[in-house]
Protein backbone atom coordinates (compact mmCIF):
# COMPACT_ATOMS: atom_id res chain seq x y z
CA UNK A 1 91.07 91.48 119.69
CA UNK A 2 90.98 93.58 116.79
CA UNK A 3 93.68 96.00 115.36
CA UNK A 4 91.08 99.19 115.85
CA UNK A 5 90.28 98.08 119.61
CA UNK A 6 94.47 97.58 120.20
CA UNK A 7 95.72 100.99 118.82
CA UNK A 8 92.15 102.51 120.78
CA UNK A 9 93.31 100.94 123.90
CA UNK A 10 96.94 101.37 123.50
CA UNK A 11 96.11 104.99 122.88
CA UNK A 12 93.83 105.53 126.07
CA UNK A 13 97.17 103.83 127.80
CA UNK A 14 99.68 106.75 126.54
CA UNK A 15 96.99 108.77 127.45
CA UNK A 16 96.29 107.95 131.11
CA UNK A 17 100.46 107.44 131.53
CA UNK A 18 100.76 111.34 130.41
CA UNK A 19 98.41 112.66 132.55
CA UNK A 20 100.04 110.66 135.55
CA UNK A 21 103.43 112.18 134.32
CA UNK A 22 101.94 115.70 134.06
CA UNK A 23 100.59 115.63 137.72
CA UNK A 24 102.96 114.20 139.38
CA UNK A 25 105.34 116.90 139.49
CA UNK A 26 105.26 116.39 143.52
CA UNK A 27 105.57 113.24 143.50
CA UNK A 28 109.68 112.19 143.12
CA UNK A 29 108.87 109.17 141.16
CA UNK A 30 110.81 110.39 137.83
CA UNK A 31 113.64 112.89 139.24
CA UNK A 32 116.23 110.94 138.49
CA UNK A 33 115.10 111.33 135.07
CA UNK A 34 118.59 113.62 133.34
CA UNK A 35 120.54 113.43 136.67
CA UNK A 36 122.47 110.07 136.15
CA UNK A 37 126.49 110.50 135.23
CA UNK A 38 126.78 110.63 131.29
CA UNK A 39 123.17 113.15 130.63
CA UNK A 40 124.80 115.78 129.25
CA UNK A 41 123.44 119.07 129.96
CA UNK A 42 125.11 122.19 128.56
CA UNK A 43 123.79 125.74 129.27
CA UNK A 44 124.67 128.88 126.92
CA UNK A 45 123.61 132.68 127.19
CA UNK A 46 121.11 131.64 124.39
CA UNK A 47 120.53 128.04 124.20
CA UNK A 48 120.30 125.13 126.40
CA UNK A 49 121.10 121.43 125.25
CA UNK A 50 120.25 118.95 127.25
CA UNK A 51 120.93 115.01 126.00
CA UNK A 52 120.46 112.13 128.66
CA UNK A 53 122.26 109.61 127.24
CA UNK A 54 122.08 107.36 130.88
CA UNK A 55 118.94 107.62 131.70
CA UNK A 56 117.27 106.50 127.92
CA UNK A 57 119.47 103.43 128.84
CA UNK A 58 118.13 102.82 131.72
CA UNK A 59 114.39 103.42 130.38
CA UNK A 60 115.26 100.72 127.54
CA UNK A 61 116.67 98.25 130.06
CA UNK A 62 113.17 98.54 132.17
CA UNK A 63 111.09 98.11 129.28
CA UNK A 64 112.94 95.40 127.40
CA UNK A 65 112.66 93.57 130.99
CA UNK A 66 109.11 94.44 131.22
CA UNK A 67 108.05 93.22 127.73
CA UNK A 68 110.21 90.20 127.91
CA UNK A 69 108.66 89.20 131.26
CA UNK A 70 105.13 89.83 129.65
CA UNK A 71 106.26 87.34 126.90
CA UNK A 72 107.64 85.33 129.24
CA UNK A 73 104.12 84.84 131.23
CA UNK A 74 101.97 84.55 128.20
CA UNK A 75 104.09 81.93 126.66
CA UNK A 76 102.15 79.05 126.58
């Protein structure tokens, strides 16, 4: 496979993920997403901070798995 027809696919990928993300606002598939202990989340009379350290751990964790296991299964 070619570089052009990676980044084209890997791009309609991102794609298709952020339209399932935008829709699925029903669906409780990401509300844990900035609830976990240790997301901060401060609220002022003018500004709102919000930083979730926990849960971009947890996000790396599941995709470090993820990829590894890919490697894993294509290793020959």
């Amino acid at each position: 496979m070619s570089l052009g027809k990676f980044f084209m696919f890997l791009g309609g990928l991102i794609f298709v993920i952020g339209l399932f993300l935008s829709y699925s606002s029903g669906l409780s598939l990401l509300s844990w997403f900035g609830k976990l202990p240790g997301d901060i989340h401060i609220k002022n009379e003018q500004s709102v901070i919000f930083i979730p350290f926990t849960s971009m751990i947890v996000v790396s964790l599941i995709i470090t798995l993820g990829l590894n296991f890919i490697a894993w299964l294509m290793k020959p």
